[in-house]
Protein backbone atom coordinates (compact mmCIF):
# COMPACT_ATOMS: atom_id res chain seq x y z
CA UNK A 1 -27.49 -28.32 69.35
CA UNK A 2 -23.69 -29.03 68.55
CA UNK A 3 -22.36 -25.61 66.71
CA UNK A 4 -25.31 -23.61 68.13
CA UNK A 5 -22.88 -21.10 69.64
CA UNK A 6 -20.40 -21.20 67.06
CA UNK A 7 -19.83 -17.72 64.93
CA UNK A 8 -19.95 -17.64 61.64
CA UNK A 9 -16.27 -17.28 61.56
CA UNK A 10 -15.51 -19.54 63.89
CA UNK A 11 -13.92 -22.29 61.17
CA UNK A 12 -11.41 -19.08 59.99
CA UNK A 13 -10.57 -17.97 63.70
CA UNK A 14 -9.86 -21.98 64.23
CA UNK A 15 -7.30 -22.10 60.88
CA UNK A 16 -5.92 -18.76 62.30
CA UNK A 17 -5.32 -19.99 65.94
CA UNK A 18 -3.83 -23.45 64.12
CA UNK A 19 -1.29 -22.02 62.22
CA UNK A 20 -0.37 -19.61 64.67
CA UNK A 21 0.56 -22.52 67.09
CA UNK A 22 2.05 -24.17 65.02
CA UNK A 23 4.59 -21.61 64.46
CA UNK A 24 5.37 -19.71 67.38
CA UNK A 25 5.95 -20.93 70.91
CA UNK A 26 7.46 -17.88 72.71
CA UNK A 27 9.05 -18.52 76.01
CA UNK A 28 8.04 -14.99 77.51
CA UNK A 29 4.91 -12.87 76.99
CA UNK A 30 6.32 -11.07 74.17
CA UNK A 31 4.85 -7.66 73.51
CA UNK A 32 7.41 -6.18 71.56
CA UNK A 33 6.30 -6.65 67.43
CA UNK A 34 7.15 -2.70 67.22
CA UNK A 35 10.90 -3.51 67.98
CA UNK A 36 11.27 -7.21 66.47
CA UNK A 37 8.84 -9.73 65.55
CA UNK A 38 9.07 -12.96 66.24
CA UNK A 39 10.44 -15.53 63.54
CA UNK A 40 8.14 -18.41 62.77
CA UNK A 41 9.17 -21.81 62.95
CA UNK A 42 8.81 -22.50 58.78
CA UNK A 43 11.82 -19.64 58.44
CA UNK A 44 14.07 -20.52 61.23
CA UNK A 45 13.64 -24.26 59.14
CA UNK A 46 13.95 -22.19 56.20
CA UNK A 47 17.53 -20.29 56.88
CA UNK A 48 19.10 -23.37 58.90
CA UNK A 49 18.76 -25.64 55.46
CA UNK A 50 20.33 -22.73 53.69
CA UNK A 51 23.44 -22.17 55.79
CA UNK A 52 23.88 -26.25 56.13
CA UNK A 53 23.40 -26.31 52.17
CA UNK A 54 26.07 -23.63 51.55
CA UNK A 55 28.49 -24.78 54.28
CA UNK A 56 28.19 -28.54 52.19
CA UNK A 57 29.37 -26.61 49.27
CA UNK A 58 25.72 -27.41 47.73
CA UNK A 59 24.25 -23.66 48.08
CA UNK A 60 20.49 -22.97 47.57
CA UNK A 61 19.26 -20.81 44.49
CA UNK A 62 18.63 -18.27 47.19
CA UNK A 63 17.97 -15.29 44.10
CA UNK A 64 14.59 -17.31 44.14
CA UNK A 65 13.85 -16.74 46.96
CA UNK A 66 14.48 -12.93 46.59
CA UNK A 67 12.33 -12.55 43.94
CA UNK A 68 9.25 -14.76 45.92
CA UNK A 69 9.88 -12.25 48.78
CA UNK A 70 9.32 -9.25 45.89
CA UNK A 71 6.31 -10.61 44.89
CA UNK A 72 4.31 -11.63 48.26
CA UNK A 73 5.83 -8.09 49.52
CA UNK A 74 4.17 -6.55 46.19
CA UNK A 75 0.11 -8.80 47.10
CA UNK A 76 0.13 -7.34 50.36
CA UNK A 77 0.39 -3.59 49.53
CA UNK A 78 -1.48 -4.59 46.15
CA UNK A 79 1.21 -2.96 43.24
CA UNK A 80 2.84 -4.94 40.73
CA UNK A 81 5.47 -7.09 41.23
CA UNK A 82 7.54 -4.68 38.52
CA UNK A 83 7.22 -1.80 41.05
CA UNK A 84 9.02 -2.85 43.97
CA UNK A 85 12.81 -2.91 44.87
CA UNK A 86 14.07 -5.19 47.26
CA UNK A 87 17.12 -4.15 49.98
CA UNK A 88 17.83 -3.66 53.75
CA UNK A 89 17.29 -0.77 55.12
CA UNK A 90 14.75 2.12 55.08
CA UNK A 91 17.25 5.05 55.38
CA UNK A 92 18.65 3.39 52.50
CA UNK A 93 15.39 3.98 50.36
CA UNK A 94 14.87 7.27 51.69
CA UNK A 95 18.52 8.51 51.08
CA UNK A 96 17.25 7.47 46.99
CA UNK A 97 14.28 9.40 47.26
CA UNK A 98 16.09 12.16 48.85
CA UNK A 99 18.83 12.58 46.48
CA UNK A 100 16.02 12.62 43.75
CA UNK A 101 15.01 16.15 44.93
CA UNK A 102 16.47 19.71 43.56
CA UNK A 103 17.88 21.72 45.69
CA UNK A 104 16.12 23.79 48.03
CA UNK A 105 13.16 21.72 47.52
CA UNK A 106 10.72 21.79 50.36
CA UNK A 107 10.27 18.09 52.50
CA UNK A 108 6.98 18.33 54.60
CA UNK A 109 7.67 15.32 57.40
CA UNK A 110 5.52 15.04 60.74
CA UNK A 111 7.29 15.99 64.18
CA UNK A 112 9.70 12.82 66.16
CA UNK A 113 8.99 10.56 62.79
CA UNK A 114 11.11 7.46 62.61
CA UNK A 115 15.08 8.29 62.50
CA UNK A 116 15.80 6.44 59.20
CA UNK A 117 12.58 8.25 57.25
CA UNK A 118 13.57 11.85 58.30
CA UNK A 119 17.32 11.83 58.73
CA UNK A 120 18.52 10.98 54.94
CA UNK A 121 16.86 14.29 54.25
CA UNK A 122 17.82 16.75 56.38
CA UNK A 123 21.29 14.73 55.50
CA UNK A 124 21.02 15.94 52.24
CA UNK A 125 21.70 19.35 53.33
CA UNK A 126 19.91 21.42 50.72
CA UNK A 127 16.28 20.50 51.17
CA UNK A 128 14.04 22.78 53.12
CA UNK A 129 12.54 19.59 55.72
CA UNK A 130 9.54 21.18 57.59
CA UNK A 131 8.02 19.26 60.37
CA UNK A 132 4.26 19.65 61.67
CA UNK A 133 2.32 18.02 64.41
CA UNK A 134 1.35 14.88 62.89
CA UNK A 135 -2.36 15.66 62.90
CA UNK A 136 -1.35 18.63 61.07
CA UNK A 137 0.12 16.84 58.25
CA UNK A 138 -2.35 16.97 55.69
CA UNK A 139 -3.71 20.96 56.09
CA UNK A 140 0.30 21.91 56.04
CA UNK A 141 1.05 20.50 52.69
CA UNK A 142 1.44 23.35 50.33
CA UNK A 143 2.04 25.05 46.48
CA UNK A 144 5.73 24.52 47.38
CA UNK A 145 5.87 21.24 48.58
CA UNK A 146 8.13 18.82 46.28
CA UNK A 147 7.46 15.95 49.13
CA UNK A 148 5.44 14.17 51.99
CA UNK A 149 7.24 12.34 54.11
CA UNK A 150 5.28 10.12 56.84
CA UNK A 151 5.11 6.92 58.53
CA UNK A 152 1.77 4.90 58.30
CA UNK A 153 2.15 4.54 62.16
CA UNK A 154 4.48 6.06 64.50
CA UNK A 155 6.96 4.41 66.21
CA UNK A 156 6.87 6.15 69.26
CA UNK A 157 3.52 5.66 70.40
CA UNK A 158 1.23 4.05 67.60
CA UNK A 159 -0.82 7.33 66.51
CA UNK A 160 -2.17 6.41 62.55
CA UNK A 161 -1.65 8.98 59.88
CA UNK A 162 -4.36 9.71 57.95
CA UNK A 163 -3.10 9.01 54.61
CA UNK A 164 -6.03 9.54 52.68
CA UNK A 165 -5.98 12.91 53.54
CA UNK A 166 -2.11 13.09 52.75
CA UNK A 167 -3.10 11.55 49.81
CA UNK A 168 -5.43 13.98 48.56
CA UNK A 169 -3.58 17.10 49.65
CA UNK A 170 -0.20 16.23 48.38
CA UNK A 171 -2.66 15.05 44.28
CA UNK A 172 -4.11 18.79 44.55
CA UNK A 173 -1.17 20.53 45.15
CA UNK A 174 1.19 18.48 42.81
CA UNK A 175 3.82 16.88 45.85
CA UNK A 176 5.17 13.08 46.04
CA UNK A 177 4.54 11.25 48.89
CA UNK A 178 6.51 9.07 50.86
CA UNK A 179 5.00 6.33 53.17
CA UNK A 180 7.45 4.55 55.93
CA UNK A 181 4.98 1.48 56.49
CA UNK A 182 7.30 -0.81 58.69
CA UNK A 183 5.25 -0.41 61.31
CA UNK A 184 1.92 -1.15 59.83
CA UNK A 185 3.01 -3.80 57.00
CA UNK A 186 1.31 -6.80 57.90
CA UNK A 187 -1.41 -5.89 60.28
CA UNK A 188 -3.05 -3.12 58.55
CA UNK A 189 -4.55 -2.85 55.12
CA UNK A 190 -2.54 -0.33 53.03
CA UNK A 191 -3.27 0.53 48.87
CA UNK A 192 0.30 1.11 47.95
CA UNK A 193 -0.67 2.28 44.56
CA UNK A 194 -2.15 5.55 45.76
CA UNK A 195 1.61 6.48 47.05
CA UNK A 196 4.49 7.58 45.14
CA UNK A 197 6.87 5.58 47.19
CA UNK A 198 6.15 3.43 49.74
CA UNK A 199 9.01 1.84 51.73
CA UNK A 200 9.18 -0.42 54.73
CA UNK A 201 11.55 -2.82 56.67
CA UNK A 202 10.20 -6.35 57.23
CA UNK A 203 11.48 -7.45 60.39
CA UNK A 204 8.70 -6.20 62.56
CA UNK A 205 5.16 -7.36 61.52
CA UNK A 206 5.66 -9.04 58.47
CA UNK A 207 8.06 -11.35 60.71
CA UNK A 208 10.91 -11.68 58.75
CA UNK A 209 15.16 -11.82 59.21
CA UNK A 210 16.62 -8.45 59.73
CA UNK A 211 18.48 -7.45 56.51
CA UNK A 212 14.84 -7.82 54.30
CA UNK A 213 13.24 -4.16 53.28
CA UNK A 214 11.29 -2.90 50.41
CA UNK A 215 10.27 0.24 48.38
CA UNK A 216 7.21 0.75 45.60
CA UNK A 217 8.14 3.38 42.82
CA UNK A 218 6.02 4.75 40.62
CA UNK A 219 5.56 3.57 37.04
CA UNK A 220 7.88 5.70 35.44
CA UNK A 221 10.32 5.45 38.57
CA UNK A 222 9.56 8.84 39.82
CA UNK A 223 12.90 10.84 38.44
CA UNK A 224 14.93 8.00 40.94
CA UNK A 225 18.42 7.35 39.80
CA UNK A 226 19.88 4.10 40.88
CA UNK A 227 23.08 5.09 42.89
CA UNK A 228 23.91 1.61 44.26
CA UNK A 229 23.13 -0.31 41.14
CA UNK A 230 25.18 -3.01 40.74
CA UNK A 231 25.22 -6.52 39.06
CA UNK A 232 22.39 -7.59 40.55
CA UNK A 233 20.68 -4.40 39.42
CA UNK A 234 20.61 -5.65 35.46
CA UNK A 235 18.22 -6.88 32.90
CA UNK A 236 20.63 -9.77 33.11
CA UNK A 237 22.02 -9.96 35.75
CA UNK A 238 24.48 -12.53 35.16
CA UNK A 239 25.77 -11.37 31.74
CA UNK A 240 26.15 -8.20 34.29
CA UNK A 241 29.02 -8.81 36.47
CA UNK A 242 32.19 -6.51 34.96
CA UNK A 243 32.48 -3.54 34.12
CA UNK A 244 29.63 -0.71 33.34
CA UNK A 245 26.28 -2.46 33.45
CA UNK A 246 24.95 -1.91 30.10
CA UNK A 247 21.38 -2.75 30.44
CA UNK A 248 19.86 -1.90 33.85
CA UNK A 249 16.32 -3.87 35.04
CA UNK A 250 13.35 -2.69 33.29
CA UNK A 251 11.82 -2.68 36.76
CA UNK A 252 11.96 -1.58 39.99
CA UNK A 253 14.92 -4.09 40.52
CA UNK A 254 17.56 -1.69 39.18
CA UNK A 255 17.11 -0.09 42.60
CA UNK A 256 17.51 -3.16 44.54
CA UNK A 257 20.79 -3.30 46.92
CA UNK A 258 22.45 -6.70 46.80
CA UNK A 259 20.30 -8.66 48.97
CA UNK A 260 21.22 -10.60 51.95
CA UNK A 261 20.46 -13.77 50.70
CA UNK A 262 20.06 -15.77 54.16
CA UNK A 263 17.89 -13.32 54.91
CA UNK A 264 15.69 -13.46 52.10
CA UNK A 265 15.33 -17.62 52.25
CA UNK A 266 13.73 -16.78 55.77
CA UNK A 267 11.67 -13.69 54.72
CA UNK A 268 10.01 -16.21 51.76
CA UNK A 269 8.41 -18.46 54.23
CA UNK A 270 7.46 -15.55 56.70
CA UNK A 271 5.71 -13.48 54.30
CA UNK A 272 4.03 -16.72 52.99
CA UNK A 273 2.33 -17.27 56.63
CA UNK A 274 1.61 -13.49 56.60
CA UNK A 275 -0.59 -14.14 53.39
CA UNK A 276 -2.11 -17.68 54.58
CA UNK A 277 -3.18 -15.75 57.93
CA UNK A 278 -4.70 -12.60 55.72
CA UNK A 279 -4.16 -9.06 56.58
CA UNK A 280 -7.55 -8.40 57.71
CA UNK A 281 -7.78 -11.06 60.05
CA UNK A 282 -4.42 -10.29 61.46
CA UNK A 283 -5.50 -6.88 62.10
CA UNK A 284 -8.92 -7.91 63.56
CA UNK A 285 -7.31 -10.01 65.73
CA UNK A 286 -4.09 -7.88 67.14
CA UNK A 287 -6.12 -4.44 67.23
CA UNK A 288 -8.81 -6.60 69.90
CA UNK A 289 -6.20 -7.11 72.13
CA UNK A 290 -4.67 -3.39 71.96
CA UNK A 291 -8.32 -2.20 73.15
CA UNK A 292 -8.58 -4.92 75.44
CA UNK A 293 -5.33 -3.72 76.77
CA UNK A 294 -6.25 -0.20 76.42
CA UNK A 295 -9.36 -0.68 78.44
CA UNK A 296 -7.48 -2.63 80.93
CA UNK A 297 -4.99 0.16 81.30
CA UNK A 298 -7.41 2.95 81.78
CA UNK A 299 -9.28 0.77 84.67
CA UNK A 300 -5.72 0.99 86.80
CA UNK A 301 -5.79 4.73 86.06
CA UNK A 302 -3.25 5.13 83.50
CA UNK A 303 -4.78 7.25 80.07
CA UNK A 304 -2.63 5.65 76.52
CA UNK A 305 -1.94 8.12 73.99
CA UNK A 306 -4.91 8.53 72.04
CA UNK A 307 -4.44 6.01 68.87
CA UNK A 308 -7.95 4.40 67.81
CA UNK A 309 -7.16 1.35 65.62
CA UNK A 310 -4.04 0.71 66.14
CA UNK A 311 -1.69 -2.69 67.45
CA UNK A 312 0.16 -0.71 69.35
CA UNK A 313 -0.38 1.04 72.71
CA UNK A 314 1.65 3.83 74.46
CA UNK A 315 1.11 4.51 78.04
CA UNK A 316 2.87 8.05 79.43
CA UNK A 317 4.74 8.07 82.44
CA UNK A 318 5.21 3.66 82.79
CA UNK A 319 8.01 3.61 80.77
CA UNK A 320 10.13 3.38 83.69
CA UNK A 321 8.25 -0.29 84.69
CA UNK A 322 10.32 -1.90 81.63
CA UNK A 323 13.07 -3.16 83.24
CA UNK A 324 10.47 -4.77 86.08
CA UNK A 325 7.91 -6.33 83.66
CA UNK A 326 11.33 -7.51 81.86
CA UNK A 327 12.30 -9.52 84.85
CA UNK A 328 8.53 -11.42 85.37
CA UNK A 329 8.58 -12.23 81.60
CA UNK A 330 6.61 -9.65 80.05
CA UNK A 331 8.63 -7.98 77.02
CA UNK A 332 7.65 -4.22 75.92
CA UNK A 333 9.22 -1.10 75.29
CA UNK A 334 10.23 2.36 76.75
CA UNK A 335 10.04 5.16 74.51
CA UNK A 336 10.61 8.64 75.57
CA UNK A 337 9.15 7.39 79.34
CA UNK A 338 6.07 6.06 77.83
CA UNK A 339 5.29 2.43 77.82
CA UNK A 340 4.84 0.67 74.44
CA UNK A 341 3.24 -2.06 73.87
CA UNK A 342 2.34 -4.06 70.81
CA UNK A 343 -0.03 -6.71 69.71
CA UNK A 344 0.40 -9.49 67.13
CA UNK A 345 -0.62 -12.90 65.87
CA UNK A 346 1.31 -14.47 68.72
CA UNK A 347 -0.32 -12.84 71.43
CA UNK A 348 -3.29 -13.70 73.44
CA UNK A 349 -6.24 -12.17 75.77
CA UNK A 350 -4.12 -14.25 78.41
CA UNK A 351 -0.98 -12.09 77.60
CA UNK A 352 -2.76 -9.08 78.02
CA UNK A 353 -3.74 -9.85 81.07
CA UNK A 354 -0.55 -10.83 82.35
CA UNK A 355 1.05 -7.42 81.15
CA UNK A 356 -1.92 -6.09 83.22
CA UNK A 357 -1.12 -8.03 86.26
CA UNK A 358 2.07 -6.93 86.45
CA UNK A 359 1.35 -3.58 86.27
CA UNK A 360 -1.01 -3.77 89.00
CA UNK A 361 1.09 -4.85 91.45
């Protein structure tokens, strides 16, 4: 009978696979979402229209587009719209948070964490930054801990931090918490609202321009003062351009940096296809190929670092094969000697196998 072997998710997987092709058609088998994602075709449209409109002397209302970005960014991780600031960088946002801190406050962070999440505070200078085994994270919080600092997933090799254990820890013994998400933001489910701050860049998963980041405050701002405020950063933001602004945002935009706008008018459209694809889905789909690949990998005799659940899949001692899978079309990384790989909306069952291929030979 005609549908007999169809799933009962087979109309979704068909919308998902639709828009998908319709937006990316990369040129190599590109395994590399943890470095840069790929930018769909609606955004490259997107920024184009922008430059040609402001080169015409006819610039786009591009402060729209800046505050459409705010407010997918804010559905994804499921916080208000009011709690998020909008800028470019995570160091940025983490050099906020840091300067928020007393002196001699103690910083619990995990061991090798992202550069930009741990480096604005030991920056600081005055903080006491202690880092654990990653695993260790939660059990090492303590009575003296003023912060948890911790990416959702690591960079280096995909591990997942428990964060509902961070979570509870840091709640019982009275600590903030600080979650780097850029390198789970769009492919796996996260509750913002549980998290003091929650920061992430957008140019990975979430597919967007370099130059687009975020971070969630809490309510009440969390003791944050906004050192880069500028016009932009006002209740009115027009009536805010000289001298002392006298009124800053009511919301989490009086920490926004002056966005890049170009950026933004791509970041709308990429975040939009983010939401039309769904987070779960996206994750269903990019975390079956990482265990297809992981599977795949352990056949040839290669063991990844153990990371259940997660897009992205490091391999010890294949680093060195970048450069050659490189050369026959296959993009990845090589971090610290290990190969990384990563899985996303554009990728296939037919790209993992190619990366597997490769490596075979």
């Amino acid at each position: 009978m005609d549908g007999e072997d169809e799933g009962p998710h087979s109309g979704a997987m068909e919308s998902f696979e639709n828009l998908v092709r319709a937006e990316f058609a990369p040129k190599t088998t590109y395994l590399n979402t943890a470095s840069t994602g790929l930018l769909p075709a609606r955004t490259l449209v997107a920024m184009r229209d922008a430059a040609a409109s402001a080169a015409e002397g006819q610039p786009l209302d591009m402060f729209a587009d800046v505050e459409a970005c705010r407010s997918a960014f804010a559905r994804l991780v499921g916080v208000p719209a009011a709690r998020v600031a909008a800028g470019a960088s995570v160091a940025t946002f983490t050099g906020l948070v840091a300067a928020s801190l007393p002196a001699g406050a103690e910083v619990l962070t995990a061991e090798a964490d992202f550069s930009s999440l741990v480096n604005p505070l030991h920056t600081r200078g005055d903080l006491k930054v202690r880092s654990v085994p990653l695993e260790r994270i939660a059990e090492s919080v303590g009575p003296d801990t003023a912060l948890v600092a911790v990416s959702s997933v690591q960079s280096a090799d995909g591990r997942i931090a428990d964060l509902a254990a961070l979570r509870d820890a840091a709640r019982a013994h009275g600590a903030r918490t600080l979650v780097d998400a850029s390198q789970s933001n769009g492919w796996l489910p996260l509750a913002a609202g549980d998290f003091d701050y929650v920061a992430a860049v957008a140019y990975k998963w979430v597919l967007c321009p370099r130059g687009v980041a975020f971070l969630v405050v809490p309510e009440d701002f969390g003791g944050l003062t906004p050192l880069f405020a500028g016009w932009a950063s006002g209740e009115h933001p027009w009536d805010s351009c000289y001298g002392p602004v006298e009124e800053l945002a009511h919301s989490a935009r009086r920490f926004d940096e002056s966005p890049a706008l170009f950026s933004y008018t791509g970041a709308r459209h990429s975040l939009a296809l983010i939401e039309e694809l769904g987070v779960d889905a996206v994750h269903a789909h990019d975390t079956g190929l990482a265990d297809r690949f992981r599977q795949g990998v352990r056949s040839l005799g290669h063991e990844p670092v153990p990371a259940p659940g997660s897009a992205i899949v490091s391999v010890p001692g294949l680093g060195h094969r970048q450069g050659e899978l490189s050369r026959a079309g296959v993009q990845v990384s090589d971090r610290a000697g290990n190969l990384r790989a990563a899985f996303h909306v554009y990728n296939t069952a037919a790209d993992v196998d190619r990366l597997l291929d490769v490596l075979a030979d």
